[in-house]
N, C-alpha and C. Protein backbone atom coordinates (compact mmCIF):
# COMPACT_ATOMS: atom_id res chain seq x y z
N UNK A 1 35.51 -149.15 -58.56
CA UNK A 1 35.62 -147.88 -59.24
C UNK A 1 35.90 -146.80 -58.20
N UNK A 2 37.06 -145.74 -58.85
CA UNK A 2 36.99 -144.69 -57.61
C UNK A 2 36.05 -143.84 -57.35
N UNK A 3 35.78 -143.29 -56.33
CA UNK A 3 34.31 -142.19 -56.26
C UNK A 3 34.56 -141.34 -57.19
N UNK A 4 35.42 -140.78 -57.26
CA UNK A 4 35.30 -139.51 -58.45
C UNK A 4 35.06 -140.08 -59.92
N UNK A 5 35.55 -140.94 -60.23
CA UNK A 5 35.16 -142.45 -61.76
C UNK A 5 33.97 -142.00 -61.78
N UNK A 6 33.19 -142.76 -60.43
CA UNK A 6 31.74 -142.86 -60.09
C UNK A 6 30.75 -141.87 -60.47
N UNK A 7 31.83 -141.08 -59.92
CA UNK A 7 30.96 -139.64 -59.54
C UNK A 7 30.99 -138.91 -61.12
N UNK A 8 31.40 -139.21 -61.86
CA UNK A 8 31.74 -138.34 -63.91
C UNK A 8 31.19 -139.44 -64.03
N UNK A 9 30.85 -140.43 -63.78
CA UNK A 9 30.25 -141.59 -64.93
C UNK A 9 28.50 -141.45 -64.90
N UNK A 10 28.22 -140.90 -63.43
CA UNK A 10 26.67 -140.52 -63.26
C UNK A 10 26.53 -139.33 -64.11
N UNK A 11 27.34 -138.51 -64.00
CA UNK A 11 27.00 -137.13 -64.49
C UNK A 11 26.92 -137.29 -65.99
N UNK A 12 28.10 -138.38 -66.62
CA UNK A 12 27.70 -138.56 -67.89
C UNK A 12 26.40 -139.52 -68.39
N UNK A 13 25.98 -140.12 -67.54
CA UNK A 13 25.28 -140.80 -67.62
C UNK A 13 23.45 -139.67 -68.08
N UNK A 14 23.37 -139.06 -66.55
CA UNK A 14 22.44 -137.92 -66.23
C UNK A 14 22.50 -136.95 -67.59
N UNK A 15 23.54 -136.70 -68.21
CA UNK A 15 23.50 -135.98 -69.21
C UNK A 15 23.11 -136.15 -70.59
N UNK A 16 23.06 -137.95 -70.88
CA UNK A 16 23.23 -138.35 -71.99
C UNK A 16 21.50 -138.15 -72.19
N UNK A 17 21.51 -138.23 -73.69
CA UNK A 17 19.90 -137.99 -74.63
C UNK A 17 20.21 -139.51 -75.43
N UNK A 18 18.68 -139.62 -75.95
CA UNK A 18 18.26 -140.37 -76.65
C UNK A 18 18.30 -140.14 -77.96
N UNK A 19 18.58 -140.98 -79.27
CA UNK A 19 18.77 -139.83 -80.11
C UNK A 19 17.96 -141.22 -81.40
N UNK A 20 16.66 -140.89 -81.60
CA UNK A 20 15.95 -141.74 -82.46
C UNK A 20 16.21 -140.94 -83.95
N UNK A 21 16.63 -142.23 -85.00
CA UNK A 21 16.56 -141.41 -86.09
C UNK A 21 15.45 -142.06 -86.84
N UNK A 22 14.76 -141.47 -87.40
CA UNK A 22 13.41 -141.84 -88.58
C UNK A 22 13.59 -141.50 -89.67
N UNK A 23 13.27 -142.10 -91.03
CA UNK A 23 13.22 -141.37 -92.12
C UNK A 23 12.59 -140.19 -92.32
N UNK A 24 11.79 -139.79 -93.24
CA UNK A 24 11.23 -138.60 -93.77
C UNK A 24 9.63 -139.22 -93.86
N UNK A 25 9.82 -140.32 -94.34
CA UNK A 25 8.28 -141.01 -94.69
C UNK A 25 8.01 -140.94 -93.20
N UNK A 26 8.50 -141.79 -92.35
CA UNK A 26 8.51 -142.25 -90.72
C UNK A 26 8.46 -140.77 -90.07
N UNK A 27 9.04 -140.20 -89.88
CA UNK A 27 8.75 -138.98 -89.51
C UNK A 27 7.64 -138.34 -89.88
N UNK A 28 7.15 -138.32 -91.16
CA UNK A 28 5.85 -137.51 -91.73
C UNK A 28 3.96 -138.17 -90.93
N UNK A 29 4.43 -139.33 -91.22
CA UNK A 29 3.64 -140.39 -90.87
C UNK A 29 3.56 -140.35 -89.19
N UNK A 30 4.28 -140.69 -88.13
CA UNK A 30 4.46 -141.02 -87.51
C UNK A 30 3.84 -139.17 -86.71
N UNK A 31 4.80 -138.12 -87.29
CA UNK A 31 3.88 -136.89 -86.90
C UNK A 31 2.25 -136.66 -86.90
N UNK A 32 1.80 -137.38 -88.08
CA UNK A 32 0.23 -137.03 -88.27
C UNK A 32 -0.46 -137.99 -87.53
N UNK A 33 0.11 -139.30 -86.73
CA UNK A 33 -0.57 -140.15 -85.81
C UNK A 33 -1.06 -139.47 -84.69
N UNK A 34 0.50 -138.92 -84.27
CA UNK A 34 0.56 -138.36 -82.54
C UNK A 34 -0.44 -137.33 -82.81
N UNK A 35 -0.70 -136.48 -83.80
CA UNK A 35 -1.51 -134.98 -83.90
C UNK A 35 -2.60 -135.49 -83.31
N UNK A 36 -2.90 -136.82 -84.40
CA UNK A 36 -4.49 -137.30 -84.59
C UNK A 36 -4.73 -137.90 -82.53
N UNK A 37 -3.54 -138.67 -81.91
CA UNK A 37 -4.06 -138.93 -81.11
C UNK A 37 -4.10 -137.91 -79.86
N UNK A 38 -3.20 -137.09 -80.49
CA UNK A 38 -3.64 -135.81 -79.15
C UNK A 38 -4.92 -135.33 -79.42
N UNK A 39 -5.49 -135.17 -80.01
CA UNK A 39 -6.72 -134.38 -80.46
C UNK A 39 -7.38 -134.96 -79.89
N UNK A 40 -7.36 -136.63 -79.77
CA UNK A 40 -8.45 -137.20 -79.06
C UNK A 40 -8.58 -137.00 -77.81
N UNK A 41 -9.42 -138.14 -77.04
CA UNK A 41 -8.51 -138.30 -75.68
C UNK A 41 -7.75 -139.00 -74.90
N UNK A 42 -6.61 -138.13 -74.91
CA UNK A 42 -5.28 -139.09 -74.95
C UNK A 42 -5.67 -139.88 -73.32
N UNK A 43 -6.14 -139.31 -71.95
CA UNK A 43 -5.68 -140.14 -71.25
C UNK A 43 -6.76 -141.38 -71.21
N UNK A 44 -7.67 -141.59 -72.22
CA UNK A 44 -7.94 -142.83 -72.77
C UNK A 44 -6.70 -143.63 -73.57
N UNK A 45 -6.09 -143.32 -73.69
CA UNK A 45 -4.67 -144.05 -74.69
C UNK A 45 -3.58 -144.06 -73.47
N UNK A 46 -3.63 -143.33 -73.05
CA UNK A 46 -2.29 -143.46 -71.85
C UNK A 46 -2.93 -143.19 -70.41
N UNK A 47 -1.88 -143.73 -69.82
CA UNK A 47 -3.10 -144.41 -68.08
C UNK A 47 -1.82 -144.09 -67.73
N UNK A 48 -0.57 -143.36 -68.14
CA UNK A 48 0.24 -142.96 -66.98
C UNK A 48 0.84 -141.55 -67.59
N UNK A 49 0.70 -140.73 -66.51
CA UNK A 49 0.78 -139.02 -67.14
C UNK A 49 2.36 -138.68 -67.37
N UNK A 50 2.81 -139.44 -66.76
CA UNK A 50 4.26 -139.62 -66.97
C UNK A 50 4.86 -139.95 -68.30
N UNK A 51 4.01 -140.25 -68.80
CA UNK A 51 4.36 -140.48 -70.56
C UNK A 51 3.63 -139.36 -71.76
N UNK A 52 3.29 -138.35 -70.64
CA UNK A 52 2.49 -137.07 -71.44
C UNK A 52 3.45 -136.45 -72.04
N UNK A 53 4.49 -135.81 -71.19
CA UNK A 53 5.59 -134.82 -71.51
C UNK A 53 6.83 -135.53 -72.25
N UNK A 54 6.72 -136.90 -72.91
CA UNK A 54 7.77 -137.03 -73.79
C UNK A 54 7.10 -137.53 -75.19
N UNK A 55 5.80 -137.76 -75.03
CA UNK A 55 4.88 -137.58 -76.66
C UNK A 55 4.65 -136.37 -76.65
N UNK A 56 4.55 -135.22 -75.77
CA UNK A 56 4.62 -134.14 -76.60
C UNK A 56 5.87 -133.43 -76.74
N UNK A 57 6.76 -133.80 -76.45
CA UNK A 57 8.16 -133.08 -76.58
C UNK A 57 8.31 -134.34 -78.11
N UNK A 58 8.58 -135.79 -77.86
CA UNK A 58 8.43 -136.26 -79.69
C UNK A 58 7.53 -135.22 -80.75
N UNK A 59 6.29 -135.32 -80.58
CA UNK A 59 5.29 -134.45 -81.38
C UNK A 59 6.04 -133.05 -82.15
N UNK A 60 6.30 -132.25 -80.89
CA UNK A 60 6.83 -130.92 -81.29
C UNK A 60 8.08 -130.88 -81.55
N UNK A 61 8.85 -131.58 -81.29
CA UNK A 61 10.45 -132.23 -82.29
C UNK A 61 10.12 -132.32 -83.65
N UNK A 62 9.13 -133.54 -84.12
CA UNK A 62 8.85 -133.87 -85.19
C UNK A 62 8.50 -132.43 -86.39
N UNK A 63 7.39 -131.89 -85.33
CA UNK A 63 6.40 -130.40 -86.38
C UNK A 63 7.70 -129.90 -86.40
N UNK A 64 8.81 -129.16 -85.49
CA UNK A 64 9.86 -128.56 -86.09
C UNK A 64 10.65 -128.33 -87.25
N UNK A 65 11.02 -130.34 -87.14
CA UNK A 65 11.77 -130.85 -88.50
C UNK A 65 11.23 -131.41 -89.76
N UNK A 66 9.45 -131.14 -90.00
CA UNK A 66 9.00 -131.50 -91.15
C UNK A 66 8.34 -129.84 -91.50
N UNK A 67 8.90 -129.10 -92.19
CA UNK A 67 8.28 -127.92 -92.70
C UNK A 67 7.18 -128.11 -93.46
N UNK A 68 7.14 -129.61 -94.06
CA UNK A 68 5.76 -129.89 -95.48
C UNK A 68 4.63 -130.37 -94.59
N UNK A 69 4.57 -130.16 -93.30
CA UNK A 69 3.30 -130.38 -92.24
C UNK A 69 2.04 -129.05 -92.74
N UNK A 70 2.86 -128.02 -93.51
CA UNK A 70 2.42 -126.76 -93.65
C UNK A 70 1.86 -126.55 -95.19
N UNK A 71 2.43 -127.55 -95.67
CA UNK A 71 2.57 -127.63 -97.25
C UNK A 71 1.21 -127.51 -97.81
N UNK A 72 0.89 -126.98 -98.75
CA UNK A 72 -0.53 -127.12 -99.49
C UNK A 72 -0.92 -128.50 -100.11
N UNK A 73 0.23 -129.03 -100.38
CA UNK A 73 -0.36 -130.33 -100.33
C UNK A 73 0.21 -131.44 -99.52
N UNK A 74 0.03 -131.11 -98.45
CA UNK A 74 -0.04 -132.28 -97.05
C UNK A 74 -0.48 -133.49 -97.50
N UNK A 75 -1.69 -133.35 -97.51
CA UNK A 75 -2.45 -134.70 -97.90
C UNK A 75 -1.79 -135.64 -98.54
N UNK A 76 -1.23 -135.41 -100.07
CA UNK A 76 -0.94 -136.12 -100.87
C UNK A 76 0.41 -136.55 -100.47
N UNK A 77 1.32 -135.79 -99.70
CA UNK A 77 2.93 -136.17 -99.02
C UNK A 77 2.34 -137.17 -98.06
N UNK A 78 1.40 -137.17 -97.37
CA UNK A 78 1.26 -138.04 -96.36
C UNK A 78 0.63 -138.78 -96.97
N UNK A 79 -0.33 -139.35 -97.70
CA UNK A 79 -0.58 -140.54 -98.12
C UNK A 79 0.27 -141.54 -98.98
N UNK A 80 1.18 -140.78 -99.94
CA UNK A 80 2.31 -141.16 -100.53
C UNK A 80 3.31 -141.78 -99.53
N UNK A 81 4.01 -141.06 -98.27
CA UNK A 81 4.62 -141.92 -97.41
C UNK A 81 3.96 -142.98 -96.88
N UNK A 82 3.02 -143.20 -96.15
CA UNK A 82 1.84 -144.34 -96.21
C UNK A 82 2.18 -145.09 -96.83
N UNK A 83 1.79 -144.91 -98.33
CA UNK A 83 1.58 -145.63 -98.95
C UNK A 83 3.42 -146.76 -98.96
N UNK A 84 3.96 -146.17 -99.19
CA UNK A 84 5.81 -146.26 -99.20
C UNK A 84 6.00 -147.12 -98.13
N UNK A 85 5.69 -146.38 -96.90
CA UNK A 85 5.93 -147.67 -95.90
C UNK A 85 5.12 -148.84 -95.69
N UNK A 86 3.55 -149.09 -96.09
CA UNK A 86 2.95 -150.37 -95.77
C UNK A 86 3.89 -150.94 -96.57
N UNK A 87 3.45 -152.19 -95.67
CA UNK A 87 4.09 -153.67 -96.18
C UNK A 87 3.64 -154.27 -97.62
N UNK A 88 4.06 -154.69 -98.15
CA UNK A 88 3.76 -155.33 -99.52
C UNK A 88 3.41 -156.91 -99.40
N UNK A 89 2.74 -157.40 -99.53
CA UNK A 89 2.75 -159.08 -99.89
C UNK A 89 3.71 -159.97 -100.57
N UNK A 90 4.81 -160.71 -100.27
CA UNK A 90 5.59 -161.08 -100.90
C UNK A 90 5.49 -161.32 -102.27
N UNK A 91 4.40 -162.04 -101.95
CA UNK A 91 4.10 -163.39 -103.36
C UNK A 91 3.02 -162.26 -104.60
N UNK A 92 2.54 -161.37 -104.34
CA UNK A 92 1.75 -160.71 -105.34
C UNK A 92 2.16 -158.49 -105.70
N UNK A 93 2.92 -158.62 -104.30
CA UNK A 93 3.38 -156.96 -104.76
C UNK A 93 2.44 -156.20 -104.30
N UNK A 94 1.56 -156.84 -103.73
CA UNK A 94 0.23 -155.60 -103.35
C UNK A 94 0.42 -155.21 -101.81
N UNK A 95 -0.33 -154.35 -101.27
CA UNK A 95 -0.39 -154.49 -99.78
C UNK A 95 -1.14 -155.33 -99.05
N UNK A 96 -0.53 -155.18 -98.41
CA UNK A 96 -1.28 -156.40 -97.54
C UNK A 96 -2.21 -156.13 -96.60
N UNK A 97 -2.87 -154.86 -96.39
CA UNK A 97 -3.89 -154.66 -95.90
C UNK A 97 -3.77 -154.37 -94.05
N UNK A 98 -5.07 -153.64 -93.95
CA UNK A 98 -4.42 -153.97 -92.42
C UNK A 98 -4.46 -155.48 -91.53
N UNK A 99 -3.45 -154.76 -90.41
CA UNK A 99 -3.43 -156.00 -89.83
C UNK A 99 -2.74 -155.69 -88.77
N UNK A 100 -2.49 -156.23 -87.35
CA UNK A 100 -2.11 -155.73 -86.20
C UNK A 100 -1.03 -155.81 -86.02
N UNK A 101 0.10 -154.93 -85.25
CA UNK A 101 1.46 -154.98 -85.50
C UNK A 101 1.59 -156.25 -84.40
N UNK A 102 2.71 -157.10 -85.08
CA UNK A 102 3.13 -157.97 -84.12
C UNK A 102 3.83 -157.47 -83.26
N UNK A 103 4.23 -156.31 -82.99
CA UNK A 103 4.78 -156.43 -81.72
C UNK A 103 4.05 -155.68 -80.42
N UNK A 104 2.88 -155.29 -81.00
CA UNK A 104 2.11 -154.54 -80.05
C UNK A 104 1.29 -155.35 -79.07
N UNK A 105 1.91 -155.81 -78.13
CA UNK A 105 1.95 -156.89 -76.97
C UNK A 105 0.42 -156.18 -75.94
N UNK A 106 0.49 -155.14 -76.33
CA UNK A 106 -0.42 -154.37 -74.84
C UNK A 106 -2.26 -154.28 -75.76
N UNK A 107 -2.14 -154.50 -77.18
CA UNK A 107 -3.52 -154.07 -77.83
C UNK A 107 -4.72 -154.62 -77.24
N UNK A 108 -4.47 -155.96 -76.64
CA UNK A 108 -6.17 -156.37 -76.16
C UNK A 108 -6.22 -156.08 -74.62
N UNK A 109 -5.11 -155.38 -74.22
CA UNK A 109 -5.44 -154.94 -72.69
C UNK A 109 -6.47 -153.78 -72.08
N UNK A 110 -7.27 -153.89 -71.26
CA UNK A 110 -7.93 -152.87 -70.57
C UNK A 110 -7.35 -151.68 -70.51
N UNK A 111 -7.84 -150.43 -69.96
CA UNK A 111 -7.42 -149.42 -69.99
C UNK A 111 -6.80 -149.39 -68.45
N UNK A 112 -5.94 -149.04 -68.17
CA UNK A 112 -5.20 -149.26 -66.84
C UNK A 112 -4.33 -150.17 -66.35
N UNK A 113 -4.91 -151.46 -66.88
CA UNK A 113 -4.27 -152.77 -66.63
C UNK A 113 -3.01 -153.28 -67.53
N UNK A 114 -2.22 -153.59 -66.99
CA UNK A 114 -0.95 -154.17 -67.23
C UNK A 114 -0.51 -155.70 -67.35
N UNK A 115 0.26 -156.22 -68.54
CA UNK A 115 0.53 -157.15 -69.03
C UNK A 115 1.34 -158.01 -67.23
């Protein structure tokens, strides 16, 4: 590649964003997690601070683009999406209750320690 190629392909590179799209349910839902786990204490949940400043830049993306965070009836929008996204049981239509996400590889790890 020529240096100058090189040299516009970093810059486009350096420039480019991430661009996650979520529904409305996923978005609603997914906003009232992060609230709930900032409130706590997060650097019990996260062991590297380096992942502070892009859950709260997600977080405050999210509050931007859901105005019904404000709504008088919150509650009932957010349990309704909930409800919308759990999983259903094939064979009977019901939910299926909780249960641990399969892909959450890191849940029985220590706090600090790495897979």
């Amino acid at each position: 590649m020529r240096p100058s190629l090189a040299r516009e392909y970093v810059l486009i590179v350096e420039n480019e964003q991430i661009i996650i799209k979520l529904t409305p349910d996923e978005a609603l839902v997914l906003s009232d997690w992060l609230e709930r786990v900032q409130m706590t204490d997060l650097s019990r949940l996260v062991d590297d601070e380096a992942v502070w400043a892009p859950i709260h830049r997600l977080a405050g993306t999210l509050d931007k683009s859901l105005p019904g965070i404000f709504a008088a009836d919150y509650a009932e929008r957010l349990d309704a999406a909930r409800h919308r996204l759990r999983p259903r049981s094939e064979a009977s239509g019901e939910e299926s209750g909780s249960r641990p996400c399969p892909v959450n590889r890191h849940s029985t790890l220590e706090p600090g320690r790495t897979p």
